[in-house]
C-alpha atoms as a PDB file:
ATOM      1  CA  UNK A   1       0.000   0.000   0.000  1.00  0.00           C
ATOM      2  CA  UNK A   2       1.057   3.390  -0.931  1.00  0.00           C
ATOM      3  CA  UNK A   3       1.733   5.877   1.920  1.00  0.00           C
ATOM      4  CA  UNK A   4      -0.109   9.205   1.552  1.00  0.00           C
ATOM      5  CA  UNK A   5       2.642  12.159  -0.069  1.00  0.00           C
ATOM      6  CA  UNK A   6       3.633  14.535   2.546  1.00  0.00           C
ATOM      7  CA  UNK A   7       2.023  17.470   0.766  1.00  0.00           C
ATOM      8  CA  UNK A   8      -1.748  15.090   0.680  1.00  0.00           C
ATOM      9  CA  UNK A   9      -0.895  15.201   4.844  1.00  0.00           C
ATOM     10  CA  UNK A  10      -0.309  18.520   5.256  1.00  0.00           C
ATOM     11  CA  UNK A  11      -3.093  19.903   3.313  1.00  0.00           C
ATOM     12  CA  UNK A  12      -6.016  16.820   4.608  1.00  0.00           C
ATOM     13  CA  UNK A  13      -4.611  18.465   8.190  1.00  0.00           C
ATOM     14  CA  UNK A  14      -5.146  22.118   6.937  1.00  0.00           C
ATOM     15  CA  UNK A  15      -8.559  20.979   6.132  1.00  0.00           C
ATOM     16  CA  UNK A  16      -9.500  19.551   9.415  1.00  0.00           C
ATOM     17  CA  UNK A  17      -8.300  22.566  11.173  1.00  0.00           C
ATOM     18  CA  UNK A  18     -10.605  25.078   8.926  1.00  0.00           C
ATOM     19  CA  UNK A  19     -13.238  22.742   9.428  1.00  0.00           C
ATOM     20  CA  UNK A  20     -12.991  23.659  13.091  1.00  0.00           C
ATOM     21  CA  UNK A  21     -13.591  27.765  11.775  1.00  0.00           C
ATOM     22  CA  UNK A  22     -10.519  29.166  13.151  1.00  0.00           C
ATOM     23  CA  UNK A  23     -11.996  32.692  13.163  1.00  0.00           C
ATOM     24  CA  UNK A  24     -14.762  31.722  15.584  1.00  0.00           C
ATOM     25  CA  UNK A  25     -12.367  29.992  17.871  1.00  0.00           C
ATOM     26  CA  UNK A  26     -12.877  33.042  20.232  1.00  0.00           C
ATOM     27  CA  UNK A  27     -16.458  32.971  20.026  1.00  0.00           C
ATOM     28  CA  UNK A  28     -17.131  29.620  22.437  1.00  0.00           C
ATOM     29  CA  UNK A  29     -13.445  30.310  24.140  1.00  0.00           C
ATOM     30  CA  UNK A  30     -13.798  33.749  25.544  1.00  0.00           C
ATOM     31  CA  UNK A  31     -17.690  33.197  27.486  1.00  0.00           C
ATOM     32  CA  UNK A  32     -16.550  29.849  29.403  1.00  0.00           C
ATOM     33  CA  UNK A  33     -13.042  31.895  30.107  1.00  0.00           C
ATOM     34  CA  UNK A  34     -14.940  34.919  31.192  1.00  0.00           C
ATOM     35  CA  UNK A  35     -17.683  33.211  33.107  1.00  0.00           C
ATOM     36  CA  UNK A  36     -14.685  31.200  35.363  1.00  0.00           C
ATOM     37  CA  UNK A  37     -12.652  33.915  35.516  1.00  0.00           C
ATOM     38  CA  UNK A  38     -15.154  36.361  36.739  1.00  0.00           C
ATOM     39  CA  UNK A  39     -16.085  33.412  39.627  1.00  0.00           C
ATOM     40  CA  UNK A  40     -13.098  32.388  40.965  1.00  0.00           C
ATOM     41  CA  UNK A  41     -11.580  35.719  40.035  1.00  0.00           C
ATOM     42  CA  UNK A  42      -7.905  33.569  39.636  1.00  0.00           C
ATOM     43  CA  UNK A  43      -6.158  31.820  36.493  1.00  0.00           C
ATOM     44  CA  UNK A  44      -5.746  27.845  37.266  1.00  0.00           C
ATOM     45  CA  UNK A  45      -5.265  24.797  35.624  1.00  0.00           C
ATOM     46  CA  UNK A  46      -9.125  24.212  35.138  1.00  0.00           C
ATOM     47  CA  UNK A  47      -8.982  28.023  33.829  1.00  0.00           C
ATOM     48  CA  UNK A  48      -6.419  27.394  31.329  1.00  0.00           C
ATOM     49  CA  UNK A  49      -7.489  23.332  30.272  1.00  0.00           C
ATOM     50  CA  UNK A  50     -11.405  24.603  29.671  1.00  0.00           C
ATOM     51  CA  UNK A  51      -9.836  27.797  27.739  1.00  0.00           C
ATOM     52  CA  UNK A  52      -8.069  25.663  25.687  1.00  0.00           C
ATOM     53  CA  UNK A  53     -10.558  22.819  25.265  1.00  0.00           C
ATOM     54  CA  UNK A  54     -13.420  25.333  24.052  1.00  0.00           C
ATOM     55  CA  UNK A  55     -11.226  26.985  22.310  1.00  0.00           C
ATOM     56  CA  UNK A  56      -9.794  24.519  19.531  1.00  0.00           C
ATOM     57  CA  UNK A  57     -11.355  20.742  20.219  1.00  0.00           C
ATOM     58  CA  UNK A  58     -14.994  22.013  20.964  1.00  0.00           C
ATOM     59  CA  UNK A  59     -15.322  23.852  17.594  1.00  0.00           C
ATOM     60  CA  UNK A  60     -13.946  21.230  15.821  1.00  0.00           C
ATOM     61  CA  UNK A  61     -16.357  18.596  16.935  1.00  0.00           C
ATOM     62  CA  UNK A  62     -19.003  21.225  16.089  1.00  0.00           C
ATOM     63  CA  UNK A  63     -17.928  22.832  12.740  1.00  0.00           C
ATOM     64  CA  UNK A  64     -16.193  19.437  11.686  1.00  0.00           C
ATOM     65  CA  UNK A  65     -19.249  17.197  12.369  1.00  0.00           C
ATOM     66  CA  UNK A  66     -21.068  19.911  10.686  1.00  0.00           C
ATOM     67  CA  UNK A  67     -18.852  19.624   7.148  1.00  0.00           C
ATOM     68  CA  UNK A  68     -18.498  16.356   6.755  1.00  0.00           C
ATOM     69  CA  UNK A  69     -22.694  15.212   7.162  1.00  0.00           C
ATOM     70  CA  UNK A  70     -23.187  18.701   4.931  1.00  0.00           C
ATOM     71  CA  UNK A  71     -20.746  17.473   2.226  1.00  0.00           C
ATOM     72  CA  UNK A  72     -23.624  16.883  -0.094  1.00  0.00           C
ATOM     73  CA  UNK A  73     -25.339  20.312   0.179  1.00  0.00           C
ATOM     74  CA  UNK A  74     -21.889  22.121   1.076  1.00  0.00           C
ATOM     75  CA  UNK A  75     -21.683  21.418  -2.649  1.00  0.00           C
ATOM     76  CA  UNK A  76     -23.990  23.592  -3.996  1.00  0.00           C
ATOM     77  CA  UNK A  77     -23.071  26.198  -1.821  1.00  0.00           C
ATOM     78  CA  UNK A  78     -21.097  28.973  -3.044  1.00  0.00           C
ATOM     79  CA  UNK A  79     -19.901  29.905   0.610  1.00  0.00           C
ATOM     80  CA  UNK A  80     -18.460  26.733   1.159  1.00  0.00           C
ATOM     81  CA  UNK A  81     -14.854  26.241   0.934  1.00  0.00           C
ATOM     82  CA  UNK A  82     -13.523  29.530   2.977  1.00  0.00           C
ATOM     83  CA  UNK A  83     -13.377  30.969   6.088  1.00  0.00           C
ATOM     84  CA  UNK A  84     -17.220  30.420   6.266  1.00  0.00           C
ATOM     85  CA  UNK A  85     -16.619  26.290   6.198  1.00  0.00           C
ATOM     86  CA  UNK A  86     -14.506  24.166   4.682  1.00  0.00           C
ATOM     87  CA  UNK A  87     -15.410  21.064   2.091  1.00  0.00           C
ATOM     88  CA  UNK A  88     -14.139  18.540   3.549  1.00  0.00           C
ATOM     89  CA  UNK A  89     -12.834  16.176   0.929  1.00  0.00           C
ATOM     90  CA  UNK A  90     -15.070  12.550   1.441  1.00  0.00           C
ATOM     91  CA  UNK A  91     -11.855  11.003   1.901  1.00  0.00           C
ATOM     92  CA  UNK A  92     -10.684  12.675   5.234  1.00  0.00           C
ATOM     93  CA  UNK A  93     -14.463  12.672   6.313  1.00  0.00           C
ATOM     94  CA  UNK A  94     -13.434   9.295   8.943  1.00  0.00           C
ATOM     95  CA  UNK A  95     -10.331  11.218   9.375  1.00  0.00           C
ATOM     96  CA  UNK A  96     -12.394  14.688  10.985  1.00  0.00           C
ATOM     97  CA  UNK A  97     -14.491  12.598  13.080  1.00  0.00           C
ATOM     98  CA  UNK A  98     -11.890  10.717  14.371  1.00  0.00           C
ATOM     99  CA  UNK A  99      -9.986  13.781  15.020  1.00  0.00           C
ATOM    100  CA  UNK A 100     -12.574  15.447  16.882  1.00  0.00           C
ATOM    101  CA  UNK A 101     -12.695  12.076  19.106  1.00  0.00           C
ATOM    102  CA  UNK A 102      -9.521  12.307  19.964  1.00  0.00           C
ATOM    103  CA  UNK A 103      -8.916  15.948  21.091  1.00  0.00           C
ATOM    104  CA  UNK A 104     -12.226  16.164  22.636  1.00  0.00           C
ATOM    105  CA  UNK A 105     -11.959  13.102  25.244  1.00  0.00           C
ATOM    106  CA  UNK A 106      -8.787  13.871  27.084  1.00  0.00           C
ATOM    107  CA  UNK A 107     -10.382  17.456  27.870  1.00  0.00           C
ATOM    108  CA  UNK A 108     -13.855  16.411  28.828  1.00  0.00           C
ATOM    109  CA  UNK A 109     -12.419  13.760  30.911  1.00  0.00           C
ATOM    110  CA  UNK A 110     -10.113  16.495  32.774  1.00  0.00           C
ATOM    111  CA  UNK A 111     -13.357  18.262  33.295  1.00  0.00           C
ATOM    112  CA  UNK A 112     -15.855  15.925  34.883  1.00  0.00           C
ATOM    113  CA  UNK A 113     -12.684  14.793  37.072  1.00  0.00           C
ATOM    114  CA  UNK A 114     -12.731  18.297  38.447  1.00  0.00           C
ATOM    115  CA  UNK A 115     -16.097  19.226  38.215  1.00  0.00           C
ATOM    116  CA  UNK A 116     -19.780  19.177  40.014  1.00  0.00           C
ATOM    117  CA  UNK A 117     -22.965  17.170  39.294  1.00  0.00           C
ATOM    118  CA  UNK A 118     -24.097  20.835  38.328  1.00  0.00           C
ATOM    119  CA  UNK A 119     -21.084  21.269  35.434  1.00  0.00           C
ATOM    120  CA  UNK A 120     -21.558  18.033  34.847  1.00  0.00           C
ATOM    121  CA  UNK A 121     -24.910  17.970  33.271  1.00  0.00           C
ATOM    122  CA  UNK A 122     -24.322  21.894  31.574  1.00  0.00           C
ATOM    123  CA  UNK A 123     -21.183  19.961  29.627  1.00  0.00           C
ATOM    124  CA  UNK A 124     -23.488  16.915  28.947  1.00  0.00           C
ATOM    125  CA  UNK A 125     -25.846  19.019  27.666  1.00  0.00           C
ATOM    126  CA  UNK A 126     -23.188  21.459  25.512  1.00  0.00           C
ATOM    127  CA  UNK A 127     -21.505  18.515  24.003  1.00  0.00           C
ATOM    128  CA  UNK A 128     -24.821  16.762  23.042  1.00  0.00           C
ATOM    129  CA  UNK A 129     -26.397  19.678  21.523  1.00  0.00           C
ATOM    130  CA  UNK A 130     -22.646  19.947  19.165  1.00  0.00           C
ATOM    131  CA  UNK A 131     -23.423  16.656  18.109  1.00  0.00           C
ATOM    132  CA  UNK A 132     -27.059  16.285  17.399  1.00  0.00           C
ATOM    133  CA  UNK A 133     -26.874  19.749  15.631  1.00  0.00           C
ATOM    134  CA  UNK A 134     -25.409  17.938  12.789  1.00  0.00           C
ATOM    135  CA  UNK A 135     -25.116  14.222  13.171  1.00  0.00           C
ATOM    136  CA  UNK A 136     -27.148  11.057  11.185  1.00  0.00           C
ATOM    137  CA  UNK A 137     -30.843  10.813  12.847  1.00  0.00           C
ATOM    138  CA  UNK A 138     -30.841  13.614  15.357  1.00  0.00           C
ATOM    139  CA  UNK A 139     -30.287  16.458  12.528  1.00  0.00           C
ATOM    140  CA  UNK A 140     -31.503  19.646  14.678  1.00  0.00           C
ATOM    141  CA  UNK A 141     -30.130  21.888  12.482  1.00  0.00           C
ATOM    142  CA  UNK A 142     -33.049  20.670  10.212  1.00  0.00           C
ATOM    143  CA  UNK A 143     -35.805  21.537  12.521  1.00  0.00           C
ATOM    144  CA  UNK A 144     -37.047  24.779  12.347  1.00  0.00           C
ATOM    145  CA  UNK A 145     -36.196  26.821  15.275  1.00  0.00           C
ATOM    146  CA  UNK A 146     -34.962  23.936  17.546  1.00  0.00           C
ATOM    147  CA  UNK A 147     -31.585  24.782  14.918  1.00  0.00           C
ATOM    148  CA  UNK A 148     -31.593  28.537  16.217  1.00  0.00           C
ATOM    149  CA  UNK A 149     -31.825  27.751  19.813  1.00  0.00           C
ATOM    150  CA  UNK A 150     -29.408  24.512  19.589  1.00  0.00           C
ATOM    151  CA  UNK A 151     -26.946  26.726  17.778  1.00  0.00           C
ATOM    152  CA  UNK A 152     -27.222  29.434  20.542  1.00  0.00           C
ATOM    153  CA  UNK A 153     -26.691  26.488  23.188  1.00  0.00           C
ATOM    154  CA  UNK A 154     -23.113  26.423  21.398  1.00  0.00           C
ATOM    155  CA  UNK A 155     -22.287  29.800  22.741  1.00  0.00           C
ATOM    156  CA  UNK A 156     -23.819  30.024  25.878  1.00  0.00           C
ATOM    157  CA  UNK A 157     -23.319  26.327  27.634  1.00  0.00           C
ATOM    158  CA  UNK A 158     -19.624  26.986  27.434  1.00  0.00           C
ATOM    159  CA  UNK A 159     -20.778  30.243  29.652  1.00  0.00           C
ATOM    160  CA  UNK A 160     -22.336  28.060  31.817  1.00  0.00           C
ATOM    161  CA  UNK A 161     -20.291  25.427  32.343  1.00  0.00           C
ATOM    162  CA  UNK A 162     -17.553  27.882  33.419  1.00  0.00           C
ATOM    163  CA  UNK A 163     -19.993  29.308  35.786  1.00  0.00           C
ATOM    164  CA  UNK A 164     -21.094  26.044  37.375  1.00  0.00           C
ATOM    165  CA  UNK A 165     -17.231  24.523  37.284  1.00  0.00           C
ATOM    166  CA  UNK A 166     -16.598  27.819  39.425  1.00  0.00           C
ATOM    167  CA  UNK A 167     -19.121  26.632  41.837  1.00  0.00           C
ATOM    168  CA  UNK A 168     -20.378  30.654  42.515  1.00  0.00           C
ATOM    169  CA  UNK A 169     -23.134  32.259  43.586  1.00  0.00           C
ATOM    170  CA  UNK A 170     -25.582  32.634  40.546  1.00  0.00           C
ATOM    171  CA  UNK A 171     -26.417  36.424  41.065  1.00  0.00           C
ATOM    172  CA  UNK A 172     -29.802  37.850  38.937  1.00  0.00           C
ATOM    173  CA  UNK A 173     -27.653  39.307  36.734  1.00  0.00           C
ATOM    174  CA  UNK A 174     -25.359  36.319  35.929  1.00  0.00           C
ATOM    175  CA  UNK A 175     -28.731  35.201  34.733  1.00  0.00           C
ATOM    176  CA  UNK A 176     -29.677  38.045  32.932  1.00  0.00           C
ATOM    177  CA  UNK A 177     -26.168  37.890  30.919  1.00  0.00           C
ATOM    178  CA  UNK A 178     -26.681  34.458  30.314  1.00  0.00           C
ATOM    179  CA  UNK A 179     -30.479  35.167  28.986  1.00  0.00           C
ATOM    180  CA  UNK A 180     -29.576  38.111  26.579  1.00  0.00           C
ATOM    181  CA  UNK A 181     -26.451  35.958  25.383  1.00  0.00           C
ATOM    182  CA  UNK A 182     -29.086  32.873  24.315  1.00  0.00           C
ATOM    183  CA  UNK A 183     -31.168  35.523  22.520  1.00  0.00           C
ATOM    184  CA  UNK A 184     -28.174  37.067  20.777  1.00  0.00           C
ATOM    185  CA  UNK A 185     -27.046  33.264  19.360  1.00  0.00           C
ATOM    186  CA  UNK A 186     -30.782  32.946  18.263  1.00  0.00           C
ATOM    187  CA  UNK A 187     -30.679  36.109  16.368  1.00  0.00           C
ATOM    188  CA  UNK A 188     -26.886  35.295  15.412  1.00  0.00           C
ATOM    189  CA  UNK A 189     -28.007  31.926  13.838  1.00  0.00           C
ATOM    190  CA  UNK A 190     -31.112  32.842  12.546  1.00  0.00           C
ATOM    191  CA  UNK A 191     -29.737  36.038  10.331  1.00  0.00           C
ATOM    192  CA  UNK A 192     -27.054  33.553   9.236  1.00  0.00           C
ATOM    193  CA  UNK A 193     -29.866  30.925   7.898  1.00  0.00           C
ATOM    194  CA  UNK A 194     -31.209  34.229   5.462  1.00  0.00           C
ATOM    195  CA  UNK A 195     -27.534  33.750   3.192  1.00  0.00           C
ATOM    196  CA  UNK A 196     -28.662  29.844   2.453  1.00  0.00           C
ATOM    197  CA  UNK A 197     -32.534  30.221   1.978  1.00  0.00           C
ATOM    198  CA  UNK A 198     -31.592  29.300  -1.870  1.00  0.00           C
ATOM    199  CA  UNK A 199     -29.246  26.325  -1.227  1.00  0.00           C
ATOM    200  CA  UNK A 200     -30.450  24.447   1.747  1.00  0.00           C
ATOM    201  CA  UNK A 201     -34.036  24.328  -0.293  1.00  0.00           C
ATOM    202  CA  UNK A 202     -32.529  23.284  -3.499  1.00  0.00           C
ATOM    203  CA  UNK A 203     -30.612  20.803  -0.778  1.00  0.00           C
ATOM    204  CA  UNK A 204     -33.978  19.741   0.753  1.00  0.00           C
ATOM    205  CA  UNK A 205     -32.491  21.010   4.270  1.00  0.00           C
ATOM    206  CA  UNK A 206     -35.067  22.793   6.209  1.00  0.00           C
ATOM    207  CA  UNK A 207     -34.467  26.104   8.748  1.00  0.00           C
ATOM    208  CA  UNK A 208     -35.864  28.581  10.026  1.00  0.00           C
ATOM    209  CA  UNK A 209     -35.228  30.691   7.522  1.00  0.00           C
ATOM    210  CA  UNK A 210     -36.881  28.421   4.819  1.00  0.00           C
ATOM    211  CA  UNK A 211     -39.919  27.928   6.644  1.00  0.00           C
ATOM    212  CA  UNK A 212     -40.778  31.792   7.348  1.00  0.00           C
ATOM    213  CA  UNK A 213     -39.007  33.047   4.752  1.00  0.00           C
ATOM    214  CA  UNK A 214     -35.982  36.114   4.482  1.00  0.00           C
ATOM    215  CA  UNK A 215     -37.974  38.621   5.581  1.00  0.00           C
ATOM    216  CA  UNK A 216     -39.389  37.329   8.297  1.00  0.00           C
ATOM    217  CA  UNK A 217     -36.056  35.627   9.619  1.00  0.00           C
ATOM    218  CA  UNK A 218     -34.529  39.133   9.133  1.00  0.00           C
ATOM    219  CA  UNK A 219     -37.089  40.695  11.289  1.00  0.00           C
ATOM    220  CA  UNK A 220     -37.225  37.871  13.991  1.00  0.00           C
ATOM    221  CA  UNK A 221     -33.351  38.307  14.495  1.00  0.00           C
ATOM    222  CA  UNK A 222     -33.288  42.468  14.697  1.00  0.00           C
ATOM    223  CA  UNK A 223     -36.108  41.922  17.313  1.00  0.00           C
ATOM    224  CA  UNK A 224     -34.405  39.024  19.307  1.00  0.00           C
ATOM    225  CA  UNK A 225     -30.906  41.197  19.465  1.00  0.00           C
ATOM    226  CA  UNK A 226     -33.220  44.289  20.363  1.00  0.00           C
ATOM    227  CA  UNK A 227     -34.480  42.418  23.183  1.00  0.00           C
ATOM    228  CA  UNK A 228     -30.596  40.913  24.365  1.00  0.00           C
ATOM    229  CA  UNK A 229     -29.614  44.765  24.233  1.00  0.00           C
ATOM    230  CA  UNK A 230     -32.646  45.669  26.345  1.00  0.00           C
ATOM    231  CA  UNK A 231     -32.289  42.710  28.566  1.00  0.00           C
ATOM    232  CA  UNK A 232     -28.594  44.355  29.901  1.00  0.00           C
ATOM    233  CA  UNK A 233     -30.262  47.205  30.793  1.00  0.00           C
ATOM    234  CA  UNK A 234     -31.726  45.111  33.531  1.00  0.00           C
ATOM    235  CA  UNK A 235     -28.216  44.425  35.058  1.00  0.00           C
ATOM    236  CA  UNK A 236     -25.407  46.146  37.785  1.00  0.00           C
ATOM    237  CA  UNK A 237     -23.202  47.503  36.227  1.00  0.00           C
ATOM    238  CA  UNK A 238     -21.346  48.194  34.415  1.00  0.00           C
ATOM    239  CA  UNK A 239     -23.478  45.636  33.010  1.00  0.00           C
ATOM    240  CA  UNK A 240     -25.951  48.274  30.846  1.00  0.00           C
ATOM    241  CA  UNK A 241     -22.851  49.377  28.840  1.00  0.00           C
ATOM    242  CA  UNK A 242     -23.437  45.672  27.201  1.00  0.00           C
ATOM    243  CA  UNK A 243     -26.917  47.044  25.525  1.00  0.00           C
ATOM    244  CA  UNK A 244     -24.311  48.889  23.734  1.00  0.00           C
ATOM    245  CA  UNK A 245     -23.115  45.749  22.106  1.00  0.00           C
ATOM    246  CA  UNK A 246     -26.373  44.985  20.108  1.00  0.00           C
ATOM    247  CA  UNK A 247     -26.469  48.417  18.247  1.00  0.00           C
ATOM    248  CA  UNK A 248     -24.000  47.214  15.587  1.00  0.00           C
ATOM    249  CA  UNK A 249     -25.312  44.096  14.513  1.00  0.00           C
ATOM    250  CA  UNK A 250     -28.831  45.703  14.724  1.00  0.00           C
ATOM    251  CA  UNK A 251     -27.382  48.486  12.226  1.00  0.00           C
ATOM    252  CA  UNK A 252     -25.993  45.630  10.200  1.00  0.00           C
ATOM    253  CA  UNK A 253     -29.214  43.950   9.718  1.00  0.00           C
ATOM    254  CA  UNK A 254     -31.354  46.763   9.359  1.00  0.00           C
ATOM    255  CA  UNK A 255     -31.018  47.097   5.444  1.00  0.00           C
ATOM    256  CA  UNK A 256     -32.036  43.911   4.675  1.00  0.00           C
ATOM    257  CA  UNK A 257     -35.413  44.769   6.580  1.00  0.00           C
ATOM    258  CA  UNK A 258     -37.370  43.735   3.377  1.00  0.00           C
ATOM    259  CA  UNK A 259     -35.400  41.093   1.570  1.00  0.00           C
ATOM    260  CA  UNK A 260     -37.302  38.705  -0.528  1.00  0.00           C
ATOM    261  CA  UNK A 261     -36.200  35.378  -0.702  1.00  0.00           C
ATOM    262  CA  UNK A 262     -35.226  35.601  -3.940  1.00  0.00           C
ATOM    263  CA  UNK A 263     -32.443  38.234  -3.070  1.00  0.00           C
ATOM    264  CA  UNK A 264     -31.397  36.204   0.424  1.00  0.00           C
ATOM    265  CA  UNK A 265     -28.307  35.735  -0.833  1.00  0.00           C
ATOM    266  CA  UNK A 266     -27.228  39.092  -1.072  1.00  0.00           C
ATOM    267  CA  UNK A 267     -26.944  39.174   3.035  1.00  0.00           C
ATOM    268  CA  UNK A 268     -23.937  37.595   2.522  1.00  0.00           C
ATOM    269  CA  UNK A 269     -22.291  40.781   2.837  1.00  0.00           C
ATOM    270  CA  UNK A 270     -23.925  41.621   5.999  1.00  0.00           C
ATOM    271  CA  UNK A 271     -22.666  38.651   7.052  1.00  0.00           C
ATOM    272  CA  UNK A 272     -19.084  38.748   6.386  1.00  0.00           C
ATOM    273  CA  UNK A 273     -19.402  42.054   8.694  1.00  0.00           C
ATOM    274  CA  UNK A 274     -21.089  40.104  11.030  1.00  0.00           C
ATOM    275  CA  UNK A 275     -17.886  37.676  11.758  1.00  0.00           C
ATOM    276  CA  UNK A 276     -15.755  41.069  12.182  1.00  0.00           C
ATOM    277  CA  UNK A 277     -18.432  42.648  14.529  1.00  0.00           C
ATOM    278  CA  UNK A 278     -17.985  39.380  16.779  1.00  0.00           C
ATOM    279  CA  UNK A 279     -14.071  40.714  17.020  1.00  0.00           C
ATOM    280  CA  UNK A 280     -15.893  44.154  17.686  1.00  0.00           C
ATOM    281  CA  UNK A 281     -18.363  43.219  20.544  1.00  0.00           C
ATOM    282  CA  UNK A 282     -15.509  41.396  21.947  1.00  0.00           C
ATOM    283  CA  UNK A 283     -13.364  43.822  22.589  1.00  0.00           C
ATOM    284  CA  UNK A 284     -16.221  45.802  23.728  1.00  0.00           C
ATOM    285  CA  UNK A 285     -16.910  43.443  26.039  1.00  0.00           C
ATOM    286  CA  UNK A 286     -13.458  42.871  27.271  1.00  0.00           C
ATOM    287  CA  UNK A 287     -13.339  46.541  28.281  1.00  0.00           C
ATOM    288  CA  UNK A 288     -16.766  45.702  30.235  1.00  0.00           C
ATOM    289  CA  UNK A 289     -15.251  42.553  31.882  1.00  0.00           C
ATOM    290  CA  UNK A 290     -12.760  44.661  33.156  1.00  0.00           C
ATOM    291  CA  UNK A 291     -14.925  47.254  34.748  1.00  0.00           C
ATOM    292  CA  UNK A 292     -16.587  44.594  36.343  1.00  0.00           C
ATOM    293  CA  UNK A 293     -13.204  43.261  37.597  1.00  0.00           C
ATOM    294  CA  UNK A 294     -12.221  46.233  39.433  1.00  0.00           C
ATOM    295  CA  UNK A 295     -15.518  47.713  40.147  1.00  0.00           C
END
């Protein structure tokens, strides 16, 4: 048998690691960081193993599952193939799952050795709703509206399972963080289903987007980000200066107020500005953290 070419290796291992969306690494990294950080208010080994593990293995398991049971209808899909996903080639489609396997185990072993029946069942629950997203049977991402709030779970569990790891005091506004950060996935995910109205129908795939349409889906996700910015308002502070946080992607959505569905694609664009507000609202809400940390 003929070993693979070094250059096949190298670029079948640059695939896997796009799979995993590099450029949203921070995304699931920075709210379980934040959440233990602001508990224990002191950098550990927990602090620096669950940084790590949602950082790079979690993504992958969730972005790589993702591209290799989307192959078919990442096909058709003129996004496909970027920074936005990669297409896996069906030969290193074993290869991803295996390799999510094996960098997620060793992490969520470390975790529920050092962790709470509480963390515990938020990490159950955060790794389960990565895998039934996407995988053979389970398919949420299919089901209208179950795939906005499952995709939100993505964001927010690792939030919680920092939180619950810390073993803190839940304070009403912990809560009300936590609330306004579920309805800013929903909006996230749902604005993000608009771009692939046109392919996941010619695909067969169902969303929430193809069921109430790109005008509708717009409008859902400017209210649901309205209501996360107005939710902060609600909180200590310097927790109102987070309403601030909503403006921009409510700006960035606003001129697509009345697309049809035959135009859907065109949000595209308002998406690509969407992945560098995310860089945006985090800084933002570094500055916040830090407020909070000496306030």
């Amino acid at each position: 048998m003929t070993a693979p070419a070094r250059g096949s290796v190298g670029r079948d291992f640059a695939q896997i690691v796009l799979s995993s969306r590099p450029i949203s690494w921070i995304n699931t990294a920075f709210p379980f960081a934040a959440a233990y950080l602001l508990s224990t208010r002191e950098i550990d080994l927990t602090l620096i193993i669950g940084t790590l593990y949602f950082l790079v293995p979690y993504n992958l398991a969730m972005y790589g599952i993702n591209d290799v049971f989307d192959y078919a209808s990442d096909l058709a899909n003129p996004r496909k193939g970027g920074i936005e996903g990669a297409l896996l080639a069906p030969r290193i489609h074993r290869t991803t799952l295996w390799a999510a396997a094996a960098t997620n185990i060793p992490f969520l072993v470390y975790l529920v050795v050092v962790g709470n029946p509480a963390s515990w069942v938020w990490l159950a629950i955060s790794v389960f709703a990565v895998i039934a997203y996407s995988a053979p049977g389970l398919r949420f991402k299919e089901r209208p509206f179950l795939d906005s709030t499952t995709s939100s779970l993505h964001f927010v569990t690792p939030a919680i399972v920092g939180l619950t790891l810390a073993t803190g005091t839940v304070t009403p506004t912990a809560v009300i963080v936590l609330v306004a950060f579920f309805l800013w996935g929903m909006a996230a995910h749902a604005f993000g289903a608009v771009q692939d109205i046109g392919p996941d129908r010619e695909g067969g795939i169902g969303s929430i987007a193809t069921v109430i349409g790109a005008r509708a889906t717009v409008r859902l996700s400017i209210a649901l980000w309205v209501l996360a910015g107005a939710a902060m308002l609600f909180t200590t502070w310097p927790g109102p200066l987070g309403a601030l946080l909503a403006v921009p992607y409510i700006v960035n959505a606003a001129p697509w107020w009345s697309v049809t569905d035959e135009t859907s694609g065109g949000t595209n664009r308002a998406w690509r500005r969407f992945i560098a507000l995310n860089y945006f609202a985090g800084f933002l809400a570094t500055m916040i953290l830090i407020l909070a940390w000496i306030s």
